[in-house]
C-alpha atoms as a PDB file:
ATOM      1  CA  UNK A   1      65.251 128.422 115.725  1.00  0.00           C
ATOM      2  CA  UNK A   2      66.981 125.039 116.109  1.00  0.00           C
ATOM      3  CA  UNK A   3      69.428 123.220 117.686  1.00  0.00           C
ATOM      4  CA  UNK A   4      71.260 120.857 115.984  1.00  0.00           C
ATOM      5  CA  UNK A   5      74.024 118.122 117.640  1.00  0.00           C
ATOM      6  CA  UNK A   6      77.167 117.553 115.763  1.00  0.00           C
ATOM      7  CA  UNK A   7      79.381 114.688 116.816  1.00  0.00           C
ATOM      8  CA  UNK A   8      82.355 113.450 114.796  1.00  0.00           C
ATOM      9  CA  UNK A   9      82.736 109.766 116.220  1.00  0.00           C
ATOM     10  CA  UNK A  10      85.922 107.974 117.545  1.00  0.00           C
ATOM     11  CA  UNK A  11      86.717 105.454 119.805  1.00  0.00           C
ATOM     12  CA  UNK A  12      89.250 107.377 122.101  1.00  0.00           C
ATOM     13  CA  UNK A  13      88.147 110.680 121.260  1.00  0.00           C
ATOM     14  CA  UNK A  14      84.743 111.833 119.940  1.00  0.00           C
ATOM     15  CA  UNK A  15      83.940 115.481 119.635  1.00  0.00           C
ATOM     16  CA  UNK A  16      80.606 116.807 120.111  1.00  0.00           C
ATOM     17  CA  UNK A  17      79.281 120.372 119.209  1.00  0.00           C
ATOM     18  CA  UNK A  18      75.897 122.378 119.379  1.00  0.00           C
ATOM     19  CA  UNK A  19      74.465 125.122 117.559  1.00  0.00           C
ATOM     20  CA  UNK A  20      71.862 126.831 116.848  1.00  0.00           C
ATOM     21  CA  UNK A  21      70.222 127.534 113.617  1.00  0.00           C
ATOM     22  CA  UNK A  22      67.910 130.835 113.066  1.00  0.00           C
ATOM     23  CA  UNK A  23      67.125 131.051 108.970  1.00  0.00           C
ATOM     24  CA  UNK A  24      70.900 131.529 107.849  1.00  0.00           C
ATOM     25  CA  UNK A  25      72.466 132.239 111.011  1.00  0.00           C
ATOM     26  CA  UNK A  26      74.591 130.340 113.335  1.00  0.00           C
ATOM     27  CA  UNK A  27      75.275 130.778 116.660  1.00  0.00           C
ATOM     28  CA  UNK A  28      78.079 128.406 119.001  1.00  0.00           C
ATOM     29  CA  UNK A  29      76.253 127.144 121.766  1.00  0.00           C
ATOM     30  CA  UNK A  30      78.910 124.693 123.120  1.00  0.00           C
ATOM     31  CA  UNK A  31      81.320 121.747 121.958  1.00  0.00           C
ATOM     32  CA  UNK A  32      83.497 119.367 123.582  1.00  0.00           C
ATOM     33  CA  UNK A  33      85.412 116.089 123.988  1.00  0.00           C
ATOM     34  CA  UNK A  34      84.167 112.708 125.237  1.00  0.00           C
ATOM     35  CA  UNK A  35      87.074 110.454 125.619  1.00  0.00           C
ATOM     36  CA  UNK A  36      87.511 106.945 126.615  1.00  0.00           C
ATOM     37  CA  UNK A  37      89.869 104.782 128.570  1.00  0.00           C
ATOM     38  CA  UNK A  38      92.176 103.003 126.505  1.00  0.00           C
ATOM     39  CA  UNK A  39      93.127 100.628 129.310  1.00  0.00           C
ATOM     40  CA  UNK A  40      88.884  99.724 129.296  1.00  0.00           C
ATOM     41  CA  UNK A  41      87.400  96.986 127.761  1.00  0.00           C
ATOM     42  CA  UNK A  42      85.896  97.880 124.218  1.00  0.00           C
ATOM     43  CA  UNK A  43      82.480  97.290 125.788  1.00  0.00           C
ATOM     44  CA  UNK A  44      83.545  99.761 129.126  1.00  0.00           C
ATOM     45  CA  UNK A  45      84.121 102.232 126.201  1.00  0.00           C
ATOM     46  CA  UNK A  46      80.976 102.239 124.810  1.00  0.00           C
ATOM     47  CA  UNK A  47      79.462 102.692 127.762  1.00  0.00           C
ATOM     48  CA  UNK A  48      81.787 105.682 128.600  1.00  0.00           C
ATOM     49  CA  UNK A  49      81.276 107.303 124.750  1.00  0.00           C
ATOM     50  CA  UNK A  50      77.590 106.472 125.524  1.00  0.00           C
ATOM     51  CA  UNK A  51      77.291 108.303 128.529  1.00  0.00           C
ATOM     52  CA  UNK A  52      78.738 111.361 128.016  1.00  0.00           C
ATOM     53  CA  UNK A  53      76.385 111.476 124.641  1.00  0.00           C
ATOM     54  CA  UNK A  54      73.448 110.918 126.885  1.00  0.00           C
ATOM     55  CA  UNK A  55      74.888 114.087 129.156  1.00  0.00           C
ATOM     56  CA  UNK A  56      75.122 116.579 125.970  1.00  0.00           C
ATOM     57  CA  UNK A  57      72.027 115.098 124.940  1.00  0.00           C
ATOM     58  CA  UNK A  58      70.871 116.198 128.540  1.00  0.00           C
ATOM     59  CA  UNK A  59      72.466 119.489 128.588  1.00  0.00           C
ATOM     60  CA  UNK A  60      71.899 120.449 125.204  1.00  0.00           C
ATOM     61  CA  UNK A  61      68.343 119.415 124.505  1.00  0.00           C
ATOM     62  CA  UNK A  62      69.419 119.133 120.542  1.00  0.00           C
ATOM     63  CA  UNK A  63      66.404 119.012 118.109  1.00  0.00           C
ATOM     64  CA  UNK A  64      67.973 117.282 115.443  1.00  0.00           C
ATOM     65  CA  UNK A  65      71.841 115.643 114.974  1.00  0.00           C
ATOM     66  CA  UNK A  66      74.478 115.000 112.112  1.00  0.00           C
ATOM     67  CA  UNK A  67      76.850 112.044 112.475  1.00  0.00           C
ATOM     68  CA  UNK A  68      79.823 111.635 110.264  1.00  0.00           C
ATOM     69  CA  UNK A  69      80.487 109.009 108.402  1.00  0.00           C
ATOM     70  CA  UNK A  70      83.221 106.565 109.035  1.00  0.00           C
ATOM     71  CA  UNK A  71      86.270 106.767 107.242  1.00  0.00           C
ATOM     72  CA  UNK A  72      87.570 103.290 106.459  1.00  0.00           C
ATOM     73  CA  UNK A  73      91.300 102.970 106.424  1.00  0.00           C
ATOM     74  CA  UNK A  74      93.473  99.993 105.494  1.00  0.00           C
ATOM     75  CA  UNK A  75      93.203  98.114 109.107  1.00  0.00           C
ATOM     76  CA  UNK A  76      89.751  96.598 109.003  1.00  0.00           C
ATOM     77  CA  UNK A  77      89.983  96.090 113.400  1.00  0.00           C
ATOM     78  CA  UNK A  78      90.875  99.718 113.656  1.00  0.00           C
ATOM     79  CA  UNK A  79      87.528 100.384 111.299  1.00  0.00           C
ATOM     80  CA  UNK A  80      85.345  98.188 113.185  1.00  0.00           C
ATOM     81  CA  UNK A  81      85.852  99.065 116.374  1.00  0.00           C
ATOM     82  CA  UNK A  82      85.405 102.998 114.876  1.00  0.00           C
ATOM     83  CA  UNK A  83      82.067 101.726 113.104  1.00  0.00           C
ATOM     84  CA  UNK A  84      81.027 100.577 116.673  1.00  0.00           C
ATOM     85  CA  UNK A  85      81.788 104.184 118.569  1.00  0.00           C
ATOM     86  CA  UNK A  86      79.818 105.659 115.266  1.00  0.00           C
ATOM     87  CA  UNK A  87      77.034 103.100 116.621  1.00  0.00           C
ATOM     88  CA  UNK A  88      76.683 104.711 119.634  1.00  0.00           C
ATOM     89  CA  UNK A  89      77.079 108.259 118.214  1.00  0.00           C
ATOM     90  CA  UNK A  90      73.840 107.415 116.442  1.00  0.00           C
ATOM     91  CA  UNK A  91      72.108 105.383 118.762  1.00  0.00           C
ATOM     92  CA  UNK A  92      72.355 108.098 121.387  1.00  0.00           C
ATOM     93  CA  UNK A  93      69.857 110.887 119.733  1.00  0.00           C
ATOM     94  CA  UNK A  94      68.147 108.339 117.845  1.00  0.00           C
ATOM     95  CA  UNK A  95      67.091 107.133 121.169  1.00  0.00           C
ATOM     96  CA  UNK A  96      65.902 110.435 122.235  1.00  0.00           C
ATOM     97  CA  UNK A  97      63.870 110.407 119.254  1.00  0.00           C
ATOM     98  CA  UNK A  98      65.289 113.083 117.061  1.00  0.00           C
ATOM     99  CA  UNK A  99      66.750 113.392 113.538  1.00  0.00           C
ATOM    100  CA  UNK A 100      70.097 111.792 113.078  1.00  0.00           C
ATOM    101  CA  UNK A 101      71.487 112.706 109.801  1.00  0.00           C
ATOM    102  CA  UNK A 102      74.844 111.371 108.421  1.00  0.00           C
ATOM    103  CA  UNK A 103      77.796 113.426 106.029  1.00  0.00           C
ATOM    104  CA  UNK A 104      80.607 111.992 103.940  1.00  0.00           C
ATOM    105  CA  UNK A 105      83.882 113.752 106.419  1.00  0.00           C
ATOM    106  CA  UNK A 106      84.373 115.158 102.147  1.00  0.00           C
ATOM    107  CA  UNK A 107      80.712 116.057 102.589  1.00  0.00           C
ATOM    108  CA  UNK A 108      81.346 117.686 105.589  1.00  0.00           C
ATOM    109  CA  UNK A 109      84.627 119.851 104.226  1.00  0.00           C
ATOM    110  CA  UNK A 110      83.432 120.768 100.847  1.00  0.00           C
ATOM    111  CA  UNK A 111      80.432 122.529 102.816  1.00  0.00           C
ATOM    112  CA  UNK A 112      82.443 124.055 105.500  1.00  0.00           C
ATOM    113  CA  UNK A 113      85.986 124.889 103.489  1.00  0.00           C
ATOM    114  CA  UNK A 114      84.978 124.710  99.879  1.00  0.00           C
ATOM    115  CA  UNK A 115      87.149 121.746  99.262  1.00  0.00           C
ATOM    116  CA  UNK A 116      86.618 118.386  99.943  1.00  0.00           C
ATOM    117  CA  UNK A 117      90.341 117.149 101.136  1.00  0.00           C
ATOM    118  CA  UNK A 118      90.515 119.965 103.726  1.00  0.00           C
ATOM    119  CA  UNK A 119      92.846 119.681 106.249  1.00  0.00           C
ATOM    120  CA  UNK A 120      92.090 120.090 109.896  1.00  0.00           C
ATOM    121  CA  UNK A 121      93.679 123.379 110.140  1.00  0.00           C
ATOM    122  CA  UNK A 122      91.548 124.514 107.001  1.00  0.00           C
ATOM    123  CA  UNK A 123      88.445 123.093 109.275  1.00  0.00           C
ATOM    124  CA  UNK A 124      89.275 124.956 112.581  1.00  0.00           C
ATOM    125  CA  UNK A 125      89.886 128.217 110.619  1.00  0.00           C
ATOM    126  CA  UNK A 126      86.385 128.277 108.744  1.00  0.00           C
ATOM    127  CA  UNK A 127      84.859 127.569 112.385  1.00  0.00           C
ATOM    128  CA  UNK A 128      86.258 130.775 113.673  1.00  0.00           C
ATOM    129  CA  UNK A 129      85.246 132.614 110.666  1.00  0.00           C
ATOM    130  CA  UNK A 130      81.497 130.720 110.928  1.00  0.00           C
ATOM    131  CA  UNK A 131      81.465 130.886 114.748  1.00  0.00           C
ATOM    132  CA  UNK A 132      83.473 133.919 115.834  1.00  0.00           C
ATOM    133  CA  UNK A 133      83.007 133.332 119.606  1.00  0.00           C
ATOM    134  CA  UNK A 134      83.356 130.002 119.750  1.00  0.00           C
ATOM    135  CA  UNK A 135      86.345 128.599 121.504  1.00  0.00           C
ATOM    136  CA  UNK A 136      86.993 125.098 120.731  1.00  0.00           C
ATOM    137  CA  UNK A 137      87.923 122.531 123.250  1.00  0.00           C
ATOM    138  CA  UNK A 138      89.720 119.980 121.011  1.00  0.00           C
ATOM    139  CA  UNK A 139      90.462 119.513 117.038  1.00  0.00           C
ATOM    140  CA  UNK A 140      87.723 116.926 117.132  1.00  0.00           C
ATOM    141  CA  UNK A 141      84.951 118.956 118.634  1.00  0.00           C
ATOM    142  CA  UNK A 142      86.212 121.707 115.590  1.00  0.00           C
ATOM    143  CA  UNK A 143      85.071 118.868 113.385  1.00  0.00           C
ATOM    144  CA  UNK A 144      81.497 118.054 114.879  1.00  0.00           C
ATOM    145  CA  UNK A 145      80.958 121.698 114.392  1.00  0.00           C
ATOM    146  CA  UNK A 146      81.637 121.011 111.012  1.00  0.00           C
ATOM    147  CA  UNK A 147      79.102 118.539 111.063  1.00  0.00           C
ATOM    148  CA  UNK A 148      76.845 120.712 112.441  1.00  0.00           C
ATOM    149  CA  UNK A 149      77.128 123.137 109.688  1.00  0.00           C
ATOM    150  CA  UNK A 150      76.826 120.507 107.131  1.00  0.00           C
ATOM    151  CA  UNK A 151      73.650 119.753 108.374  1.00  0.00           C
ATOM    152  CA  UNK A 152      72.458 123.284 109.245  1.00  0.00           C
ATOM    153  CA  UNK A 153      73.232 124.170 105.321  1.00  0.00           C
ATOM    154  CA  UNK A 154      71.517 120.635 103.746  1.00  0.00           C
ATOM    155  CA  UNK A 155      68.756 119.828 106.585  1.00  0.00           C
ATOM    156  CA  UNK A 156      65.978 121.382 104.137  1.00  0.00           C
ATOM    157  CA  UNK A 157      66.894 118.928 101.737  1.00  0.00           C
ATOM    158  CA  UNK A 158      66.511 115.976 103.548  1.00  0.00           C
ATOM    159  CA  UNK A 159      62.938 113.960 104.402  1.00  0.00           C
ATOM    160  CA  UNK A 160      63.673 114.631 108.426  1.00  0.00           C
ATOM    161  CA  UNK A 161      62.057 111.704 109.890  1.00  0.00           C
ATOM    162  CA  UNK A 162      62.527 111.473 113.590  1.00  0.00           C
ATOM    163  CA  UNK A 163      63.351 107.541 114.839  1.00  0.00           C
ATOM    164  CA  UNK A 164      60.728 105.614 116.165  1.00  0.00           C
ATOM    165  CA  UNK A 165      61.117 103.968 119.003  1.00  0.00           C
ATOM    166  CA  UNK A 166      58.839 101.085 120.327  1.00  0.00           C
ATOM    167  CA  UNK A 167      58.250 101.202 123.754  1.00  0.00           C
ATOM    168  CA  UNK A 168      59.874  98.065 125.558  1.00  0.00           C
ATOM    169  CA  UNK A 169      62.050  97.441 122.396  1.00  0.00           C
END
């Protein structure tokens, strides 16, 4: 068996869910919401998305993680400052020491749907269906559960290095 992180990254909101993996079947372990204080500095923010990674990280004891992609809109501040929460989203296991993996959000729906402009109603439907007794806290933990998938279904075709960390670094 193994337990695999998925955490669909944003700067207010980033959802976060766990499940495990046992040959073809899935079972919900848990998912949630780790939000930030928009009246924070951008830095304060990180630190707050940061921390409550490092708790699930904590709680959870994940084996390996997926990380969605960023989706890059037409305001390049509101991308950057997304690309920066994704930064932490992969940081956080990475530090631990354990597979990060990364999905294309069309990755990510084809997989989980069927069709890769899915909307997020499609999304929280085929996460009932996948994980009938999961409850989901928030649209956006729905969607790291999708990422979770994702990577439960492709992990065997990946080379799943785990990060290296240097000691001091």
């Amino acid at each position: 068996m193994i337990r695999i992180l998925g955490i669909d990254p944003g700067l207010r909101f980033t959802g976060w869910g766990v499940i495990d993996v046992d040959g073809s079947r899935l079972k919900h372990v848990a998912n949630g919401t780790v939000k930030s204080d928009n009246s924070l500095s951008l830095a304060a923010r990180l630190v707050q998305i940061h921390d409550g990674l490092a708790g699930v990280m904590t709680s959870y004891h994940p084996q390996e993680a997926a990380v969605e992609n960023t989706f890059v809109n037409k305001d390049a501040a509101a991308t950057l400052k997304l690309g920066q929460a994704r930064g932490i989203a992969l940081l956080v296991p990475a530090l631990s020491g354990i597979v990060v993996a990364e999905y294309a959000p069309n990755h990510v729906k084809k997989s989980v749907v069927g069709v890769g402009h899915a909307d997020k109603h499609q999304i929280k439907a085929m996460i009932g269906i996948l994980l009938p007794k999961c409850e989901l806290n928030s649209a956006d933990s729905a969607d790291a559960l999708a990422v979770a998938i994702t990577h439960a279904h492709h992990r065997g075709q990946r080379a799943l290095q785990p990060a290296k960390r240097k000691v001091g670094a």
